[in-house]
N, C-alpha and C. Protein backbone atom coordinates (compact mmCIF):
# COMPACT_ATOMS: atom_id res chain seq x y z
N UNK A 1 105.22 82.08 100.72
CA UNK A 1 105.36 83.31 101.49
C UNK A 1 104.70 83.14 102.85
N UNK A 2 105.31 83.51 103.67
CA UNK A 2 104.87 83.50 105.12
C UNK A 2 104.34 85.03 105.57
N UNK A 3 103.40 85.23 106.18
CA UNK A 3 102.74 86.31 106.41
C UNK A 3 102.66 86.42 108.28
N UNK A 4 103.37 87.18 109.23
CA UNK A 4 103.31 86.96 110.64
C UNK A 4 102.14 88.27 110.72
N UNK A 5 101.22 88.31 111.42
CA UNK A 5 100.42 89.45 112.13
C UNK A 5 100.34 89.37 113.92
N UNK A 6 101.41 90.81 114.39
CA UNK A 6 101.28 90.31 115.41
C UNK A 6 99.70 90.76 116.21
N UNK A 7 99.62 90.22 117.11
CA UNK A 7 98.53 90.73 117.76
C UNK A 7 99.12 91.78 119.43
N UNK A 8 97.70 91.89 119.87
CA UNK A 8 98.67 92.60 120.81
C UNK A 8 97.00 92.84 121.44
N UNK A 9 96.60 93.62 122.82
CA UNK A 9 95.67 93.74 123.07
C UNK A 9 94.53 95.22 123.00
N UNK A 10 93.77 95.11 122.46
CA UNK A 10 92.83 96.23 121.87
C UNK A 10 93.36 96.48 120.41
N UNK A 11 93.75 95.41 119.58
CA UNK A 11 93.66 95.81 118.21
C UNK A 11 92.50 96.22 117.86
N UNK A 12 92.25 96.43 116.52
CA UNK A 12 91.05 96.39 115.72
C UNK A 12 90.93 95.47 114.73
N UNK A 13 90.40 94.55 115.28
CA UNK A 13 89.69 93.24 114.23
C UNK A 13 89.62 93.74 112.67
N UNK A 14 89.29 94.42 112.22
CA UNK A 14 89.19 94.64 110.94
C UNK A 14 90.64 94.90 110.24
N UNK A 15 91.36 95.61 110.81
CA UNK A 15 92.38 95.75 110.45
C UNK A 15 93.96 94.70 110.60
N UNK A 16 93.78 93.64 110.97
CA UNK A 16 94.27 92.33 111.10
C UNK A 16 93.38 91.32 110.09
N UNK A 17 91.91 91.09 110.49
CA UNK A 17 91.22 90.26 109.64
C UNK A 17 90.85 90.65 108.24
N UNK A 18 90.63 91.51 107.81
CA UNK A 18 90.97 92.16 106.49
C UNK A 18 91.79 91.73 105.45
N UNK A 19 93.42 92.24 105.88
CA UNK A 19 94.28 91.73 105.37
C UNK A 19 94.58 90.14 105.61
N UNK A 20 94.40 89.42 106.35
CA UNK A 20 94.64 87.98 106.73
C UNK A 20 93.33 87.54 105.47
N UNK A 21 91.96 87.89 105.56
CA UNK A 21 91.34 87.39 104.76
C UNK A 21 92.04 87.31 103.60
N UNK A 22 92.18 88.48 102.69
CA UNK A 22 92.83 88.34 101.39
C UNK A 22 94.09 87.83 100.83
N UNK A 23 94.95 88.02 102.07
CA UNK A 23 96.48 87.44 101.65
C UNK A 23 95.95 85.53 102.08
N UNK A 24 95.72 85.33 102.95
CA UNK A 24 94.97 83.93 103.78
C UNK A 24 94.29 82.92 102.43
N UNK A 25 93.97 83.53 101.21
CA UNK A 25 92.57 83.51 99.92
C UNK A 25 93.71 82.87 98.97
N UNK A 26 95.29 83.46 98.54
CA UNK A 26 96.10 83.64 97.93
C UNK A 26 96.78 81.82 97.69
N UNK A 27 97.29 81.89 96.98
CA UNK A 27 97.97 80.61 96.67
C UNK A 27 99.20 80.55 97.51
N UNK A 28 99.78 79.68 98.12
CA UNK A 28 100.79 79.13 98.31
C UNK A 28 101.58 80.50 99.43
N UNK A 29 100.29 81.11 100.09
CA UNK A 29 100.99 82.23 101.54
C UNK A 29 100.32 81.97 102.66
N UNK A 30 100.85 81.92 103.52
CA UNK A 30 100.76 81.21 104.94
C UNK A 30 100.81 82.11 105.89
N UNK A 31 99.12 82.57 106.74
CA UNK A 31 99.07 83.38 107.77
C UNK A 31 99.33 83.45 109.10
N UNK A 32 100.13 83.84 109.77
CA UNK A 32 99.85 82.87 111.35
C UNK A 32 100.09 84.39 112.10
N UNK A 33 99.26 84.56 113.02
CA UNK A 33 98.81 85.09 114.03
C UNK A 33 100.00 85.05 114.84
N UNK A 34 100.86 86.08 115.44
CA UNK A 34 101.75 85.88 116.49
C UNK A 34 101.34 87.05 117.73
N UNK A 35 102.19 86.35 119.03
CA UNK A 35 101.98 87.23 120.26
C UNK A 35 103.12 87.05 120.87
N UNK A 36 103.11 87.77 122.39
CA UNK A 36 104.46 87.32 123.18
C UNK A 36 104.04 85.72 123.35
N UNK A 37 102.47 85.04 123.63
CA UNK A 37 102.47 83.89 124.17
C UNK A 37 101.21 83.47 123.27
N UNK A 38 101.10 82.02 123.35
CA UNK A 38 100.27 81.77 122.48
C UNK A 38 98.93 82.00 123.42
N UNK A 39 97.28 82.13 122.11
CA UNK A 39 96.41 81.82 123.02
C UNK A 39 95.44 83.17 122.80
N UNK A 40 94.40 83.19 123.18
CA UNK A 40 93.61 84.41 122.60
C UNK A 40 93.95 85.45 123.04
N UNK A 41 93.47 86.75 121.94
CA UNK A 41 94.14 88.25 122.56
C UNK A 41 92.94 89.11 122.18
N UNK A 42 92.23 89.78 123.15
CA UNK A 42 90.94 90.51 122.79
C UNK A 42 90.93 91.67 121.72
N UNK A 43 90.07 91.72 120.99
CA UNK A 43 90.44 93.22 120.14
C UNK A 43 89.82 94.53 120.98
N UNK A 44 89.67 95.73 120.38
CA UNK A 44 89.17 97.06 120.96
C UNK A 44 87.97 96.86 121.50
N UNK A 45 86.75 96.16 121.06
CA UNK A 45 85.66 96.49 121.73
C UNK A 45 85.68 95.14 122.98
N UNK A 46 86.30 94.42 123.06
CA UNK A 46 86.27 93.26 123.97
C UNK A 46 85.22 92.23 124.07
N UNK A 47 84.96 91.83 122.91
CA UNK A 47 83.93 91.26 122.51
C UNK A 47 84.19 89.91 121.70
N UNK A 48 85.61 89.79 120.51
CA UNK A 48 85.97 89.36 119.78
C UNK A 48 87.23 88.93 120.04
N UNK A 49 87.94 88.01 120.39
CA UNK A 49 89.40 87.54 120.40
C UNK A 49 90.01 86.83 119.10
N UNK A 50 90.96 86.96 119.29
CA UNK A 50 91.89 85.85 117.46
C UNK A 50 92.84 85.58 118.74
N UNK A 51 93.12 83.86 118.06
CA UNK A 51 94.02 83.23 118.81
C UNK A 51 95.53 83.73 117.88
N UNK A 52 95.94 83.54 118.63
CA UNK A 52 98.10 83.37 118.56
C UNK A 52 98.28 82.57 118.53
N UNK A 53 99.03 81.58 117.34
CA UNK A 53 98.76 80.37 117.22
C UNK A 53 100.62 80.08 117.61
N UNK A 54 101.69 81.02 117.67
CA UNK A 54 102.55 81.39 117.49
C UNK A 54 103.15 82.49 118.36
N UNK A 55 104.60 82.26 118.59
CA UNK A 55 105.05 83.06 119.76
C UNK A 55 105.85 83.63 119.01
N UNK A 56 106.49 85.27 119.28
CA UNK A 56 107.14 85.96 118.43
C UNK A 56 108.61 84.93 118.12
N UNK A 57 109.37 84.13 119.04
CA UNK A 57 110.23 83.79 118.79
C UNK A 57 110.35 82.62 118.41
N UNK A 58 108.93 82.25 118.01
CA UNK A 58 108.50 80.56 116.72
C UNK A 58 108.68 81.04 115.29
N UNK A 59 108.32 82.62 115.29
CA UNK A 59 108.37 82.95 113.71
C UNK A 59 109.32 84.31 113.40
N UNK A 60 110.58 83.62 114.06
CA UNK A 60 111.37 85.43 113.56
C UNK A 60 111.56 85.99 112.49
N UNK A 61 111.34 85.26 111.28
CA UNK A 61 111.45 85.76 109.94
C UNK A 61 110.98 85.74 109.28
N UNK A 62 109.48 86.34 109.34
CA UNK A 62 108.85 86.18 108.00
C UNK A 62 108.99 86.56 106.95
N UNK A 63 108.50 86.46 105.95
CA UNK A 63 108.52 87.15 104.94
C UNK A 63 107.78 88.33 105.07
N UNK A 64 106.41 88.44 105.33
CA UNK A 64 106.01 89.77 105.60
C UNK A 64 105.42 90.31 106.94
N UNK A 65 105.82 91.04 107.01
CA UNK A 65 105.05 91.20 108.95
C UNK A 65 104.15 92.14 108.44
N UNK A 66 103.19 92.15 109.21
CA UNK A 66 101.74 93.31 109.17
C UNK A 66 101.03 93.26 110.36
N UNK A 67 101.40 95.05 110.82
CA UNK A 67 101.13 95.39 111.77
C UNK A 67 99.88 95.81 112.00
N UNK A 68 98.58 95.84 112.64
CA UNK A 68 97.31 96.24 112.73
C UNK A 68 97.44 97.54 113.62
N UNK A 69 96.54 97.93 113.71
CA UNK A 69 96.19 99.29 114.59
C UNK A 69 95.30 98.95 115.58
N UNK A 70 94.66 100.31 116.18
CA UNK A 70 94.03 100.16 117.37
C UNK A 70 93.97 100.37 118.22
N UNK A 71 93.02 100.74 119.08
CA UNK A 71 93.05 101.80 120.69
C UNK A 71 94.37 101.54 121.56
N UNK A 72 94.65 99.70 121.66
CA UNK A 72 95.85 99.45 121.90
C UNK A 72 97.18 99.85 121.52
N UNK A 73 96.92 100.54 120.25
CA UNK A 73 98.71 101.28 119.75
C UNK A 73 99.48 101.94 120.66
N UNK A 74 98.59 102.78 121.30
CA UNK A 74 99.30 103.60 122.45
C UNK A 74 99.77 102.94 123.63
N UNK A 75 99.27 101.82 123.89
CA UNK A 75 100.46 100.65 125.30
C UNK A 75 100.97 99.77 124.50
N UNK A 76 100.45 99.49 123.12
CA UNK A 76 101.97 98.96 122.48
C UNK A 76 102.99 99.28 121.98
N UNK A 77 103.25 100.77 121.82
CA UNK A 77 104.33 101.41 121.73
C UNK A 77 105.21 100.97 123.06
N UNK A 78 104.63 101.00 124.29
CA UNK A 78 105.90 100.87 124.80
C UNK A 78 106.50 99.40 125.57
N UNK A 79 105.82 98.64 124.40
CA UNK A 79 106.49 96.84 124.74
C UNK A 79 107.46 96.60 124.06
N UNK A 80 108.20 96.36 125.10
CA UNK A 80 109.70 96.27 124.83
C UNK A 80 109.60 94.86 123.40
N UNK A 81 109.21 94.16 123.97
CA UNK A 81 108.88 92.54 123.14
C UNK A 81 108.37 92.77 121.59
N UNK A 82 107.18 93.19 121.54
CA UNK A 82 106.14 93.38 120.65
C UNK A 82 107.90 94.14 119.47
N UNK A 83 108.28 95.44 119.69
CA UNK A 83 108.81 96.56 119.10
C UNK A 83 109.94 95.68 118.63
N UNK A 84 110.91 94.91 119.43
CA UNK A 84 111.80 94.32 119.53
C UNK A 84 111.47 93.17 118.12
N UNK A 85 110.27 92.27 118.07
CA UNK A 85 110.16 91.60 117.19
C UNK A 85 109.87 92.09 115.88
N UNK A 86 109.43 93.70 115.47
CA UNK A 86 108.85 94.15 114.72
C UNK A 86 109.96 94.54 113.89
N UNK A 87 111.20 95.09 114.97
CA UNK A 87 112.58 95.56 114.09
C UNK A 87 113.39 94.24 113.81
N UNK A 88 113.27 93.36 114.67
CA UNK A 88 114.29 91.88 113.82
C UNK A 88 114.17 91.51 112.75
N UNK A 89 112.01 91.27 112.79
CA UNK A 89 111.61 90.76 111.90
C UNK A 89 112.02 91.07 110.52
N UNK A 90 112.10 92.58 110.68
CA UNK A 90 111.66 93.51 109.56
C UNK A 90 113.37 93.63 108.88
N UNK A 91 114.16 93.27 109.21
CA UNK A 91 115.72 93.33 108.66
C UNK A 91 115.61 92.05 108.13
N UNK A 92 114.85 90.84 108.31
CA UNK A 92 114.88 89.80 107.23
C UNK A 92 113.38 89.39 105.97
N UNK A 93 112.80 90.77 106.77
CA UNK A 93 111.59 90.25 105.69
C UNK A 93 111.37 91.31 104.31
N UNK A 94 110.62 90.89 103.23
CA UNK A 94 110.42 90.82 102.01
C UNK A 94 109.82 92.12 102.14
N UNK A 95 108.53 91.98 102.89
CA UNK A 95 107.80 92.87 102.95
C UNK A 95 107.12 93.46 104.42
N UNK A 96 107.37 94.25 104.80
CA UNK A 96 106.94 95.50 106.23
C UNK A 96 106.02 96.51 106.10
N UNK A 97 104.97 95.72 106.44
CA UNK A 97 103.32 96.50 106.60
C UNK A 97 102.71 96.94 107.82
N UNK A 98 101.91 97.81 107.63
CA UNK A 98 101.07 98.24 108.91
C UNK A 98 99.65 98.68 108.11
N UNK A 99 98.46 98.65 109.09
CA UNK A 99 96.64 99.19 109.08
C UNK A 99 97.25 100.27 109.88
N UNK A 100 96.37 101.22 109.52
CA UNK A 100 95.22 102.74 110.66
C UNK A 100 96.89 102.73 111.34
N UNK A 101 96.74 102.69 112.54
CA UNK A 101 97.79 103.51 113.77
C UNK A 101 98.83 102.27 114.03
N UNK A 102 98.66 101.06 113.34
CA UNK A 102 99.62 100.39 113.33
C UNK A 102 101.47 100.99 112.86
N UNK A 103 101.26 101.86 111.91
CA UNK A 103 102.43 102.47 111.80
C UNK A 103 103.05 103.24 112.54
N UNK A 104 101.85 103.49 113.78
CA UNK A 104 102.79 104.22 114.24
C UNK A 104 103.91 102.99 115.43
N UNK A 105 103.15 102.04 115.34
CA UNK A 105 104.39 100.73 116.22
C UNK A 105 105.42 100.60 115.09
N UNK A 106 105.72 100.42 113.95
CA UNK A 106 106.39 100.78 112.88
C UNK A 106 107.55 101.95 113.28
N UNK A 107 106.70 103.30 113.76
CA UNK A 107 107.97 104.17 113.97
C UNK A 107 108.47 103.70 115.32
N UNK A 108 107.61 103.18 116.09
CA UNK A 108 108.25 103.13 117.72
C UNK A 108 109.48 102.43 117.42
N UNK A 109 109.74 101.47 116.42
CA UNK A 109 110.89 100.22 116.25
C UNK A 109 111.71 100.99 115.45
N UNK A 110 111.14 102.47 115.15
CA UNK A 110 112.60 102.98 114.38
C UNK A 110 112.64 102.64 112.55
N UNK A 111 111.37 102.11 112.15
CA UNK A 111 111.32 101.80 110.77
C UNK A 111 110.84 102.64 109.68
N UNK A 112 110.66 104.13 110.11
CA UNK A 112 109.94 104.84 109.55
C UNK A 112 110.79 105.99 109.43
N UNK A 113 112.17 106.57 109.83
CA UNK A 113 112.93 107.80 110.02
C UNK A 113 112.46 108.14 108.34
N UNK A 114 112.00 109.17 107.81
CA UNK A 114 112.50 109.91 106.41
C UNK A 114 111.40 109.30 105.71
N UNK A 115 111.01 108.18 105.57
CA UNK A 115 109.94 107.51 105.21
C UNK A 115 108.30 108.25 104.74
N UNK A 116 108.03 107.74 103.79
CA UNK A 116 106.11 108.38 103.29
C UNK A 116 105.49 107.37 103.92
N UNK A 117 104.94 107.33 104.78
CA UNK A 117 103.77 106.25 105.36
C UNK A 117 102.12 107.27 105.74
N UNK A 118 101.27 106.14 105.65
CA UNK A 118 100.07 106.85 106.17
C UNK A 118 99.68 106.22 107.40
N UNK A 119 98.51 106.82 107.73
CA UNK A 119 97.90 106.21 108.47
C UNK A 119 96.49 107.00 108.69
N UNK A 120 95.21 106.61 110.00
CA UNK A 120 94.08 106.96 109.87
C UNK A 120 94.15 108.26 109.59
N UNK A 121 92.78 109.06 109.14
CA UNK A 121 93.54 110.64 108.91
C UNK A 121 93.16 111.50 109.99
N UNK A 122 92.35 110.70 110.96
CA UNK A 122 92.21 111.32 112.41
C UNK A 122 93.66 111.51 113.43
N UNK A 123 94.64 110.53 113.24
CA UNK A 123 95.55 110.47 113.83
C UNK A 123 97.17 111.24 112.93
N UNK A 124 96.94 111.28 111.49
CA UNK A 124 97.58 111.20 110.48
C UNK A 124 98.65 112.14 110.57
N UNK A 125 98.37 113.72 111.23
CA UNK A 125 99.32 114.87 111.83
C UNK A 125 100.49 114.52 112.25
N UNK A 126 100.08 113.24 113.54
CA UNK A 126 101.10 113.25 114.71
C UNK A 126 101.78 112.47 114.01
N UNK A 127 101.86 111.62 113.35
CA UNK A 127 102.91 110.35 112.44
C UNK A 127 104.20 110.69 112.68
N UNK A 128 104.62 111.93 112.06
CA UNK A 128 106.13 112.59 112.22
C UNK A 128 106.35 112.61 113.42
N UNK A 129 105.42 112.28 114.65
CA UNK A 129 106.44 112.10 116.01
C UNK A 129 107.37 110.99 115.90
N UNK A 130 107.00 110.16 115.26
CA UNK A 130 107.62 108.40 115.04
C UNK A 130 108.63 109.01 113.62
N UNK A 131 108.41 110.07 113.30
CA UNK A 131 109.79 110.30 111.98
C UNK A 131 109.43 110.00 110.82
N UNK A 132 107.70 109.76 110.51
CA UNK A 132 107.54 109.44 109.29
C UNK A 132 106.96 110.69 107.97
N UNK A 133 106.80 110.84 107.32
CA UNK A 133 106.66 111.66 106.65
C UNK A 133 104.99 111.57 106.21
N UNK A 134 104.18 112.45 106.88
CA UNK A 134 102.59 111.79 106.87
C UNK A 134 102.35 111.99 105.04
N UNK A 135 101.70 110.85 104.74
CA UNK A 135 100.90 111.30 103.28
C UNK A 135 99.79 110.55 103.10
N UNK A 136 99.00 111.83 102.98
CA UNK A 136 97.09 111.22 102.87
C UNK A 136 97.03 110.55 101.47
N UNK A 137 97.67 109.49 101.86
CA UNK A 137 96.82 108.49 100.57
C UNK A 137 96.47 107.32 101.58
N UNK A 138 95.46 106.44 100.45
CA UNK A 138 94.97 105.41 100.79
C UNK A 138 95.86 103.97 101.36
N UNK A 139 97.12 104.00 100.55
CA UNK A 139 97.70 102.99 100.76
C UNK A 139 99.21 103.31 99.94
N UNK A 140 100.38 103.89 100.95
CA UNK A 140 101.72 104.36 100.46
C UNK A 140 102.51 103.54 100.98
N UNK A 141 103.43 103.17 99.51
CA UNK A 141 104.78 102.48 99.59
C UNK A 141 106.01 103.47 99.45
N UNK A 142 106.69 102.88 100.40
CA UNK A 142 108.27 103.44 100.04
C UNK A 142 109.34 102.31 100.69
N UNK A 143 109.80 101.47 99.80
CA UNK A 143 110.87 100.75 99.43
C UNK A 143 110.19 99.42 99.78
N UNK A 144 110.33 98.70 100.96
CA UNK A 144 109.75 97.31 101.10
C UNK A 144 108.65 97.82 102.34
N UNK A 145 108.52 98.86 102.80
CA UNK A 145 107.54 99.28 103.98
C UNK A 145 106.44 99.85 103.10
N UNK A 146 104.94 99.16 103.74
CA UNK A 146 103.75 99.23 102.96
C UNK A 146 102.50 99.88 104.03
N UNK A 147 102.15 101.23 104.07
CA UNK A 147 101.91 101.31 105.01
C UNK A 147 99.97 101.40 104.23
N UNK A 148 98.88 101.44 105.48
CA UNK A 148 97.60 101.74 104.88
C UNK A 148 96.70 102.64 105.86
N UNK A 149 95.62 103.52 105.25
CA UNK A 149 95.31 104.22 106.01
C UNK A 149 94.53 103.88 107.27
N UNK A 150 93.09 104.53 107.44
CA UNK A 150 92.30 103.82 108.13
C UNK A 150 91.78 102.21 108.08
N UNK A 151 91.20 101.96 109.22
CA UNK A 151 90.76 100.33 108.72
C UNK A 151 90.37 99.69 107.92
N UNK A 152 89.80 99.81 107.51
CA UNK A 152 89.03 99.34 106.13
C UNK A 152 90.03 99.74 104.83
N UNK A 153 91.42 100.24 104.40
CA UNK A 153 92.16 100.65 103.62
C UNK A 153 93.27 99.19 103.83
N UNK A 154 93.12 98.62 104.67
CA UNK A 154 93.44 97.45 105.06
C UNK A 154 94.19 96.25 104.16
N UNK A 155 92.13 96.41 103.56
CA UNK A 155 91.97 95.19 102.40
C UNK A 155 92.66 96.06 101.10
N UNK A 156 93.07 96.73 101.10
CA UNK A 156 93.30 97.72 99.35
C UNK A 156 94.76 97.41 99.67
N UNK A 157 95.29 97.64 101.24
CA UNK A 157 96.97 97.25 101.23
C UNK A 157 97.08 96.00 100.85
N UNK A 158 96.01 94.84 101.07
CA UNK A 158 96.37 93.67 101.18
C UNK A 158 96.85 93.31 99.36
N UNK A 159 95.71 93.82 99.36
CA UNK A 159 95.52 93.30 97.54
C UNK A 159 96.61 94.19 97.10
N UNK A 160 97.18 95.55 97.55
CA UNK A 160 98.05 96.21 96.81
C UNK A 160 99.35 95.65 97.03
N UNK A 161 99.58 94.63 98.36
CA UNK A 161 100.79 94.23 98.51
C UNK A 161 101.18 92.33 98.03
N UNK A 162 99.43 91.82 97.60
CA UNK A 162 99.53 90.65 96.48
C UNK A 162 100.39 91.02 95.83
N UNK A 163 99.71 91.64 94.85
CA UNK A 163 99.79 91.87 93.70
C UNK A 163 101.30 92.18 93.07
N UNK A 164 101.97 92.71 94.83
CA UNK A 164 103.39 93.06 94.81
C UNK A 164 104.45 92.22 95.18
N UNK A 165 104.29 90.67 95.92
CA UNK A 165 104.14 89.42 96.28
C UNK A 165 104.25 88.62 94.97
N UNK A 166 103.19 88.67 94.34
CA UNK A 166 102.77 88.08 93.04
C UNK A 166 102.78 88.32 91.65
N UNK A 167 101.36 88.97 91.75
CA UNK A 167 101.41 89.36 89.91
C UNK A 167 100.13 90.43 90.05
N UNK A 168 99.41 90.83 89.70
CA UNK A 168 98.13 91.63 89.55
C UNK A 168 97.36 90.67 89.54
N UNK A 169 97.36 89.57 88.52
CA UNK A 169 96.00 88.58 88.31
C UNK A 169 95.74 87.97 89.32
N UNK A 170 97.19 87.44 90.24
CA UNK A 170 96.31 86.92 91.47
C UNK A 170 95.88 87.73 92.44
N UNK A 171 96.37 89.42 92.63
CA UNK A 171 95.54 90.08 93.59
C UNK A 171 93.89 90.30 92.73
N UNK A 172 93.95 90.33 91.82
CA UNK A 172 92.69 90.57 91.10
C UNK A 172 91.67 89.10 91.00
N UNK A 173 92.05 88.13 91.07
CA UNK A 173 91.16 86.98 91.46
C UNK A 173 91.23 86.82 92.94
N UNK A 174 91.75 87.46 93.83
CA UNK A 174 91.45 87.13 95.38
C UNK A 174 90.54 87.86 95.11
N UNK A 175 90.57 89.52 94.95
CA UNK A 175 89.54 90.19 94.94
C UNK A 175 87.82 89.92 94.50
N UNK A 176 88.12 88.98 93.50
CA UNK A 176 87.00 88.42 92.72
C UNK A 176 86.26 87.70 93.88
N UNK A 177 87.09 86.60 93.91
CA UNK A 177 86.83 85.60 94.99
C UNK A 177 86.37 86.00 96.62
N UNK A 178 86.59 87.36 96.92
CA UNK A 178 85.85 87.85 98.26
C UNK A 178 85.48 88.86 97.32
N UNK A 179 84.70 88.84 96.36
CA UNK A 179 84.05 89.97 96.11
C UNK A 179 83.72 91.03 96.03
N UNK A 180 85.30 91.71 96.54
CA UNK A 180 85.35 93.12 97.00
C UNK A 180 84.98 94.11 95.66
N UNK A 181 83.84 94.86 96.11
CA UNK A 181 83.63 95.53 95.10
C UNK A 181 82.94 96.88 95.93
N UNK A 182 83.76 97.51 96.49
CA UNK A 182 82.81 98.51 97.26
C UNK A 182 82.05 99.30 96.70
N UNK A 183 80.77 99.50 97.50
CA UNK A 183 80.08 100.36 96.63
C UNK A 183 79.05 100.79 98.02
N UNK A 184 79.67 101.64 98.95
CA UNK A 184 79.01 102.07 100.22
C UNK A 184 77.69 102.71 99.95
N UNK A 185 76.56 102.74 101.02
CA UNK A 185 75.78 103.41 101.29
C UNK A 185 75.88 105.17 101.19
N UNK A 186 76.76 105.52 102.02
CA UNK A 186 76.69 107.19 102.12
C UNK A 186 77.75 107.50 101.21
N UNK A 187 78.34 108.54 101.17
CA UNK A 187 79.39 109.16 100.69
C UNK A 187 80.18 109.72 101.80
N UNK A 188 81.19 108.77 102.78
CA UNK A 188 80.98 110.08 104.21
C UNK A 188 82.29 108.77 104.85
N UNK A 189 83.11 108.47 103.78
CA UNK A 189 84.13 107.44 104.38
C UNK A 189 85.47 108.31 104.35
N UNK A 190 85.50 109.72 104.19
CA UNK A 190 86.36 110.30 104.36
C UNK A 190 86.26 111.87 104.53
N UNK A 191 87.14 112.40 105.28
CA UNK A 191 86.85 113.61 105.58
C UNK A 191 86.77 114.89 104.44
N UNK A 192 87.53 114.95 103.38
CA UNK A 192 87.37 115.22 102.10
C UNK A 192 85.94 115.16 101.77
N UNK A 193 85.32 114.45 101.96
CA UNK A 193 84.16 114.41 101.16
C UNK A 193 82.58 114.28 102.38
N UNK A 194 82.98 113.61 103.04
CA UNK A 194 81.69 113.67 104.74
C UNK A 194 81.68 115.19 104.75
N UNK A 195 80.21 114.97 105.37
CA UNK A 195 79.80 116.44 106.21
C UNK A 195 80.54 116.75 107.06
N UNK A 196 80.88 117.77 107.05
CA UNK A 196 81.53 118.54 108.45
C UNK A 196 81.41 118.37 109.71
N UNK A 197 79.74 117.98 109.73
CA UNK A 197 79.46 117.86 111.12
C UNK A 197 79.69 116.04 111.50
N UNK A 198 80.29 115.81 111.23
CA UNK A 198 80.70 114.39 111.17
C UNK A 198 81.91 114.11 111.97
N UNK A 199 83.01 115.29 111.32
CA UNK A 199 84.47 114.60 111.70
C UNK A 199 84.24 114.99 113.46
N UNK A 200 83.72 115.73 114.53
CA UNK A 200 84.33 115.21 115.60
C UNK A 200 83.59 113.75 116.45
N UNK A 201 81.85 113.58 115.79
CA UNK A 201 81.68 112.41 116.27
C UNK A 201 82.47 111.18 115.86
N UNK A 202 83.21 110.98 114.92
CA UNK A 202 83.76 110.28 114.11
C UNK A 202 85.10 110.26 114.65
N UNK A 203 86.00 111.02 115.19
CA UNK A 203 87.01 111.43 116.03
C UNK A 203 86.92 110.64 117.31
N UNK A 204 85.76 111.13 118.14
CA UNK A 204 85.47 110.95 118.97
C UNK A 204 85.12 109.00 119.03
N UNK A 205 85.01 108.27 118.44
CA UNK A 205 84.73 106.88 118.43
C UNK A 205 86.24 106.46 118.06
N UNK A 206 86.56 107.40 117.53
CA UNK A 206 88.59 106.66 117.53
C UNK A 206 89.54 107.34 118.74
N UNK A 207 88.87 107.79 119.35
CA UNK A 207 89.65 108.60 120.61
C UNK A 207 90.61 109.71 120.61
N UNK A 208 90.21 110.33 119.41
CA UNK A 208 91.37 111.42 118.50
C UNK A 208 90.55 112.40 119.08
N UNK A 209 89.45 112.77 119.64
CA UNK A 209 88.66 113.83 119.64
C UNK A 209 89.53 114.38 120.82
């Protein structure tokens, strides 16, 4: 299985490296980083780059594309290139994923009309501008499009879309094998359950405020 993630500029590292970690862990699936050009592409805080090892038109068909999110979603909606590779891709591949606000480049390409997808739940309202049908879960499928919520919901798509790739046992020994076993500090990783006085500083660091 071939796995393309494109990049693009001001992703969010977590939500690219996440899923690349766990699918990357997997037997016999192959990650590669794509861009318009090869060569590093900075994430949101500008601190951290991932190279492009791969140009969108080295890997037109993957098997699964997975889209990341990120302050950048909003000037990558309107690349002609980026959108263009996301809808080719996605008419020959297996499987069509997105992290956090990555779905919403998903609807920009037109892959989402009627569709249940999520995304962060700061942004989660507007989704149906792109035609998707918002639903606050952690990580919603509908047909071969796999969408996940905020960043860190990432790694739960990854392993939820092994497992869908594979078998359960091998998403359940990647898991083993990076150890994912969350067990956070606060109670305050979602708005459901955080203090109140939380969601607009919390807003406000994703630019939703």
């Amino acid at each position: 299985m071939h796995v393309a993630i494109p990049l693009y500029p001001r992703f969010t590292a977590l939500d690219a490296v996440g899923p690349y970690t766990v699918l990357a862990f997997a037997p016999d699936v192959t990650v590669t980083f794509v861009a318009a050009a090869t060569g590093a592409v900075v994430d949101d805080v500008g601190s951290l780059a991932l190279t492009a090892t791969a140009t969108y038109a080295d890997v037109p068909q993957p098997d699964v594309v997975l889209v990341p999110g990120g302050p950048g979603t909003l000037s990558a909606m309107a690349d002609a290139a980026l959108l263009d590779w996301i809808r080719q891709a996605h008419e020959h591949s297996t499987w069509t994923t997105s992290v956090c606000s990555g779905s919403f480049l998903l609807g920009a390409a037109g892959l989402l009309q009627g569709r249940r997808a999520t995304t962060h739940w700061g942004w989660l309202s507007r989704l149906a501008t792109v035609g998707a049908e918002p639903v606050s879960e952690r990580v919603v499928t509908d047909g071969k499009i796999v969408t996940a919520a905020g960043v860190a919901s990432g790694i739960d798509m990854a392993l939820t879309l092994l497992a869908l790739m594979r078998d359960r046992v091998t998403a359940q020994a990647v898991q083993l094998a990076i150890e994912y076993a969350p067990d956070p500090p606060f109670n305050a990783g979602h708005p459901d359950v955080a203090p109140a006085e939380l969601r607009e500083p919390a807003l406000r660091l994703i630019g939703a405020a």
